[in-house]
N, C-alpha and C. Protein backbone atom coordinates (compact mmCIF):
# COMPACT_ATOMS: atom_id res chain seq x y z
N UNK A 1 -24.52 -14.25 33.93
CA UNK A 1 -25.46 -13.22 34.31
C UNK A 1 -26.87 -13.81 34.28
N UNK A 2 -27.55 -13.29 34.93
CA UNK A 2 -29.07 -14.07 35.18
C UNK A 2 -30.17 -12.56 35.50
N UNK A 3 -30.86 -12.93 34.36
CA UNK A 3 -32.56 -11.57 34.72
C UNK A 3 -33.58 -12.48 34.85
N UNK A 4 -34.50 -11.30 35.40
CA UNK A 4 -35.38 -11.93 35.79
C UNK A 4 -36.17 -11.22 34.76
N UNK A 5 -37.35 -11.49 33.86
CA UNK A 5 -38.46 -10.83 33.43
C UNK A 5 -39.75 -10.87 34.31
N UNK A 6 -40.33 -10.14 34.83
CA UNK A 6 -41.84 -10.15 35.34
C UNK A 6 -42.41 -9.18 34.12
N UNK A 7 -43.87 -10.06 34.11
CA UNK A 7 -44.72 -9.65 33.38
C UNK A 7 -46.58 -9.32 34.28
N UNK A 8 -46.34 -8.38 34.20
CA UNK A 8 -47.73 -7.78 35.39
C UNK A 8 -49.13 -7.54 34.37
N UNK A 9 -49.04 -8.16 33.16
CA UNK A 9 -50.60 -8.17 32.49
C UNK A 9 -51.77 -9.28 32.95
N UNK A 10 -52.73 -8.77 33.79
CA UNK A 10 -53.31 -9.62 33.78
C UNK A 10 -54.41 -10.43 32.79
N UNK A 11 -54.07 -10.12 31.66
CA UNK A 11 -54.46 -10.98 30.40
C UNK A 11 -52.97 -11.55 29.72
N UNK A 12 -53.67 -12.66 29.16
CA UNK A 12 -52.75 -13.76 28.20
C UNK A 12 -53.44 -14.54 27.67
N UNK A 13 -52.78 -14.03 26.25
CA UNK A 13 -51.65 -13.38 25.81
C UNK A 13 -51.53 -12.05 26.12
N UNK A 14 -50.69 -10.66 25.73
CA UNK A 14 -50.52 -9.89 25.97
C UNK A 14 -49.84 -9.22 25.15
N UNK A 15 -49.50 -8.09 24.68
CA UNK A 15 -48.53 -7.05 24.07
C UNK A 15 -47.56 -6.74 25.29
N UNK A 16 -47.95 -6.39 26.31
CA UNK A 16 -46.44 -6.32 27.46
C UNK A 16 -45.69 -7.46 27.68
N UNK A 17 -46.45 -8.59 27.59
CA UNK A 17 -45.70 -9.83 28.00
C UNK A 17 -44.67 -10.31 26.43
N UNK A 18 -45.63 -9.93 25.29
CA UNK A 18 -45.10 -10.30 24.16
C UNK A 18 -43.34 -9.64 24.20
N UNK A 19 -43.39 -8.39 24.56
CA UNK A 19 -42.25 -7.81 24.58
C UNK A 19 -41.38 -8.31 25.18
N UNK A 20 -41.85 -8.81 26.63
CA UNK A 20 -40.75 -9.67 27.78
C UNK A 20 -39.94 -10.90 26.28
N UNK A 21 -41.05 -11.54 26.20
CA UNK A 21 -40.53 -12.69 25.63
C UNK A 21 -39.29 -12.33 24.19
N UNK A 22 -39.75 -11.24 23.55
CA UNK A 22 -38.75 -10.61 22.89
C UNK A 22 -37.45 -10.17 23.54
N UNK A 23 -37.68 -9.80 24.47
CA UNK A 23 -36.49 -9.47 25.44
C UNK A 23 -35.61 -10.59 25.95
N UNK A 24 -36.06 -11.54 25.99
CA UNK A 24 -35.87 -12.42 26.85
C UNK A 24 -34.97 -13.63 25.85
N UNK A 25 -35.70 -13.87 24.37
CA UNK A 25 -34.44 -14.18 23.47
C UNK A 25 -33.75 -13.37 23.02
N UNK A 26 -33.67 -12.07 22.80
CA UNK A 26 -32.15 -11.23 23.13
C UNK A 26 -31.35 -11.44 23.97
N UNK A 27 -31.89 -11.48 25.21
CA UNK A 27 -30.60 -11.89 26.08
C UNK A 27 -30.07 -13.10 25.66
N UNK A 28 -31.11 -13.86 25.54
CA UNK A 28 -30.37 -15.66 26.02
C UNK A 28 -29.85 -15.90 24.98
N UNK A 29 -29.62 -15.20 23.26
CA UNK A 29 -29.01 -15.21 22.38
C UNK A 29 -27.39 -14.45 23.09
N UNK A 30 -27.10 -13.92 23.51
CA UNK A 30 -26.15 -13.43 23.96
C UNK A 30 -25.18 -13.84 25.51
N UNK A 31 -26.24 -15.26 25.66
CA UNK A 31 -25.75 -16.11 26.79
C UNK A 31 -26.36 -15.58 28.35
N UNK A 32 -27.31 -15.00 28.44
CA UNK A 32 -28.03 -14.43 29.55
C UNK A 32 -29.08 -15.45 29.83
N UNK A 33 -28.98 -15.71 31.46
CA UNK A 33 -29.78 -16.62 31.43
C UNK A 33 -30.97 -15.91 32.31
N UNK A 34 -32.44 -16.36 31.62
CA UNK A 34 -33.22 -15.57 31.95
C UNK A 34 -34.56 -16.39 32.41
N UNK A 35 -34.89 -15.85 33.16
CA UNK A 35 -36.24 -16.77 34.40
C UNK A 35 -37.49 -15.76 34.61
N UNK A 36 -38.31 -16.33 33.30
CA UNK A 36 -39.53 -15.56 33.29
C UNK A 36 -40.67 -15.68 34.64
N UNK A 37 -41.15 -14.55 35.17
CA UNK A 37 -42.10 -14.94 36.02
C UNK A 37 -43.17 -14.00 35.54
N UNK A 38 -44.36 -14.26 35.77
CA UNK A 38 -45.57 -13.07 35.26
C UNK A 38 -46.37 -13.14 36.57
N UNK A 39 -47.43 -12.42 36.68
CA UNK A 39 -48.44 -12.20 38.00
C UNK A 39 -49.52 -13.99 38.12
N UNK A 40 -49.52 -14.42 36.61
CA UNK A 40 -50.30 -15.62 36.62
C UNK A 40 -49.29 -16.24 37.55
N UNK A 41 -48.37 -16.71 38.11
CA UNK A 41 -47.66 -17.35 38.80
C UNK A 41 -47.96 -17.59 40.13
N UNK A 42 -48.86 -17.01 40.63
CA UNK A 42 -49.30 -16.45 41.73
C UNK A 42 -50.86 -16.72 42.02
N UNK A 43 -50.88 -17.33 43.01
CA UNK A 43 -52.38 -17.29 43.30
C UNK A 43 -53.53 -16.35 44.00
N UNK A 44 -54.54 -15.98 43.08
CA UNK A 44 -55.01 -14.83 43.61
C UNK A 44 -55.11 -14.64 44.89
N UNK A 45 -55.55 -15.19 45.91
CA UNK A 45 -55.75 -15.10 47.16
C UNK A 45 -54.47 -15.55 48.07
N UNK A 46 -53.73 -15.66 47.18
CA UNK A 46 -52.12 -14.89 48.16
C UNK A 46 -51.91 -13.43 48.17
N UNK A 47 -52.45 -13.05 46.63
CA UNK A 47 -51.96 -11.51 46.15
C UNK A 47 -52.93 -10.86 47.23
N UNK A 48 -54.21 -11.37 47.70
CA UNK A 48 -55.54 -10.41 48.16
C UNK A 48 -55.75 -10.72 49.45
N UNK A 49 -54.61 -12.08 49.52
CA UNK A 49 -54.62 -12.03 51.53
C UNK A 49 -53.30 -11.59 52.04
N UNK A 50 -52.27 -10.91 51.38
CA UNK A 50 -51.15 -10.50 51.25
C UNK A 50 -49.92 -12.08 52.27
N UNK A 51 -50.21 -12.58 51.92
CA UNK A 51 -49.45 -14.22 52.14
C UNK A 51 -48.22 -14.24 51.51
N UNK A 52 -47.27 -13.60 52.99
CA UNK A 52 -45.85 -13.22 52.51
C UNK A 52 -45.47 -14.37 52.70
N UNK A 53 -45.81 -15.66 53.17
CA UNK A 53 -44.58 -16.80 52.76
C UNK A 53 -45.82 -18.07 52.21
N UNK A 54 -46.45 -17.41 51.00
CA UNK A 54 -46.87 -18.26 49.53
C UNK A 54 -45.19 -18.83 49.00
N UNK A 55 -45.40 -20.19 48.65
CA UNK A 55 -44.61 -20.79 48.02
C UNK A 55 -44.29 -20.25 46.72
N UNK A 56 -45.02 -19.38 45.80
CA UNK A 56 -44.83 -18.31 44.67
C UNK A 56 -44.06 -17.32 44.94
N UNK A 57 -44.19 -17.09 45.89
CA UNK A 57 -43.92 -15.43 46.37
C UNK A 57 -42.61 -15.66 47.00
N UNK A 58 -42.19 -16.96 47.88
CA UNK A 58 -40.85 -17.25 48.42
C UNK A 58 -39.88 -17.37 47.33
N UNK A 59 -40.69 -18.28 46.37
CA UNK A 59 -39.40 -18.72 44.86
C UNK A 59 -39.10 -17.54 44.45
N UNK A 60 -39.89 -16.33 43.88
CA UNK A 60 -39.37 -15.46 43.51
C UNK A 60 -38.80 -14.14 44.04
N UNK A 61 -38.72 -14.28 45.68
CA UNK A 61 -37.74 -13.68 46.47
C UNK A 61 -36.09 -14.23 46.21
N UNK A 62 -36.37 -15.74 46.28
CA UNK A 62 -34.95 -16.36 46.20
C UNK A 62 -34.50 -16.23 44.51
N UNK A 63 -34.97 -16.18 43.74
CA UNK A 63 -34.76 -15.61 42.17
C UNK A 63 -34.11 -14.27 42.40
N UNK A 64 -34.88 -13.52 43.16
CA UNK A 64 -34.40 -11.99 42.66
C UNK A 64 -33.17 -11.82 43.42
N UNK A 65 -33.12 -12.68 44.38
CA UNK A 65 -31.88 -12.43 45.55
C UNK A 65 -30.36 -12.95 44.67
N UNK A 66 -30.55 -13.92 43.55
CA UNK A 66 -29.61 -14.19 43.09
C UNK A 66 -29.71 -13.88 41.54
N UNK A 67 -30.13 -12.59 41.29
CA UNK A 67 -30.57 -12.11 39.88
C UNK A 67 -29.57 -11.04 39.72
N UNK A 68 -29.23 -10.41 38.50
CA UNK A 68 -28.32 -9.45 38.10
C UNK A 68 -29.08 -8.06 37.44
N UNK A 69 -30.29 -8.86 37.11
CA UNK A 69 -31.06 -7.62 36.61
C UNK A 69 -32.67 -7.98 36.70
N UNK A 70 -33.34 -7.28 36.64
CA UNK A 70 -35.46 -7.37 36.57
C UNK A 70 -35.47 -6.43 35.37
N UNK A 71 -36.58 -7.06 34.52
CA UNK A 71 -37.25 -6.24 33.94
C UNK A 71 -38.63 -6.44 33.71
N UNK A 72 -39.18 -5.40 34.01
CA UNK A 72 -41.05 -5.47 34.44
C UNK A 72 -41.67 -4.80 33.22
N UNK A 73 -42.58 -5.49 32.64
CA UNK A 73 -43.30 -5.00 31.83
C UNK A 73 -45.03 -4.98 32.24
N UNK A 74 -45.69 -4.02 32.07
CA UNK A 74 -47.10 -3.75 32.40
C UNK A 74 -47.63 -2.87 31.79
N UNK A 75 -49.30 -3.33 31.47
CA UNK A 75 -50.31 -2.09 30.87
C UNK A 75 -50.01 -1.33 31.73
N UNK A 76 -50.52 -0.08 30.59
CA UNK A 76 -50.93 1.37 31.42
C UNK A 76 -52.12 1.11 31.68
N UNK A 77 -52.75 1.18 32.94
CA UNK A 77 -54.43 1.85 33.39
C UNK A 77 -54.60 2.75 34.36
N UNK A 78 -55.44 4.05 33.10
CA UNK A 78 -55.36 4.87 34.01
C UNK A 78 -54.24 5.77 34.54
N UNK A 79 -52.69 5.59 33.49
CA UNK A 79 -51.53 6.27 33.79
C UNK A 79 -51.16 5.62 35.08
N UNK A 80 -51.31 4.32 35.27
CA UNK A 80 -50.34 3.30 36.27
C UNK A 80 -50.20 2.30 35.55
N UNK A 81 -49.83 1.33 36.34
CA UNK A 81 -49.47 0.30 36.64
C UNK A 81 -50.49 -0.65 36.72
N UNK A 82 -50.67 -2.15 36.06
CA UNK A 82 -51.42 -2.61 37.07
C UNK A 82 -51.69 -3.26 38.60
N UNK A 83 -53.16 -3.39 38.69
CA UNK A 83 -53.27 -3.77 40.20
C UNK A 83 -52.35 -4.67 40.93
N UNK A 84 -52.84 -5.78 39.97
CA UNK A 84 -51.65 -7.03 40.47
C UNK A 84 -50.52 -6.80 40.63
N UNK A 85 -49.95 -6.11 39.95
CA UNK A 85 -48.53 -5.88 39.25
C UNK A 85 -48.13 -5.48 40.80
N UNK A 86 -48.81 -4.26 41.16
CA UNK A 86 -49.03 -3.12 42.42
C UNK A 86 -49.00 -4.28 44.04
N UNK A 87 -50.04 -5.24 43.57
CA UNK A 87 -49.94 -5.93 45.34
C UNK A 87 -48.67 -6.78 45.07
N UNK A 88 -48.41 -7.22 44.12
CA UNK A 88 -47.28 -8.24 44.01
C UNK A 88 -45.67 -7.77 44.25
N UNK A 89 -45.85 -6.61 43.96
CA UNK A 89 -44.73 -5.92 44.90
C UNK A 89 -44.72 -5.15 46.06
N UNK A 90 -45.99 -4.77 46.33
CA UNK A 90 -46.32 -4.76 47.56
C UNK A 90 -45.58 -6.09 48.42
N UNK A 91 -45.64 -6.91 48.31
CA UNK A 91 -45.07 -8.44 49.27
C UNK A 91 -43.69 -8.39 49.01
N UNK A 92 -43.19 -7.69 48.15
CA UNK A 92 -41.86 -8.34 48.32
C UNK A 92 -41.48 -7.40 49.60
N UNK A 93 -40.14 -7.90 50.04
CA UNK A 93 -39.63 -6.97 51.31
C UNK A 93 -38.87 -5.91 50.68
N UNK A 94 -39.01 -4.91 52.00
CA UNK A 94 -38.07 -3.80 51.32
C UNK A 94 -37.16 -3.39 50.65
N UNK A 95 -36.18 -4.50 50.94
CA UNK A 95 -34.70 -3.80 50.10
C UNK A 95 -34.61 -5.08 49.04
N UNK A 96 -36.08 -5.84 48.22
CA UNK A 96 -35.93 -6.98 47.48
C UNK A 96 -35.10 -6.53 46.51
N UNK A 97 -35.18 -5.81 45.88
CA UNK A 97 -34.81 -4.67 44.46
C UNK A 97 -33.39 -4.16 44.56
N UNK A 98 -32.74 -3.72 45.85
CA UNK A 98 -31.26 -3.24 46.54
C UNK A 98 -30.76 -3.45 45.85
N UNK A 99 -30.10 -4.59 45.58
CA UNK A 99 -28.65 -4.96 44.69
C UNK A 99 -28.89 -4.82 43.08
């Protein structure tokens, strides 16, 4: 089995990201293999020129396409989500999430 963690804080360190990483040796203690990605992964002016085939943005299409599970962690601002968090799935394609 294989997850993916995204982490959408755009500060680091973090308390949302801290959690991923907690999450993330739970699984892999239990033989889950797990492929952290966060919004730093990404270069701003892919996220702000919406640059659907960034070499960031392709790897982690082909991650999620062969993933079993996501789990997203992000501040609240403002009772959302953050921004980044927001354009960075903005790019993925529609049915990235489907399976």
């Amino acid at each position: 089995m294989r997850v993916i963690t995204l982490a959408g804080s755009p500060r680091f360190p973090s308390r949302s990201t801290s959690l991923l990483t907690l999450c993330q040796h739970k699984l892999e203690a239990r033989g889950i293999e797990v492929i952290p990605w966060s919004i730093h992964n990404f270069q701003p002016d892919d996220l702000i020129n919406a640059r659907f085939d960034a070499p960031a943005l392709l790897a982690l299409r082909e991650d999620l396409a062969s993933a079993d599970g996501l789990i997203v962690a992000t501040p609240v601002y403002k009772a959302s989500f953050s921004g980044a968090l927001k354009t960075l799935l903005d790019l993925l394609p529609e049915r990235a999430l489907e399976h």
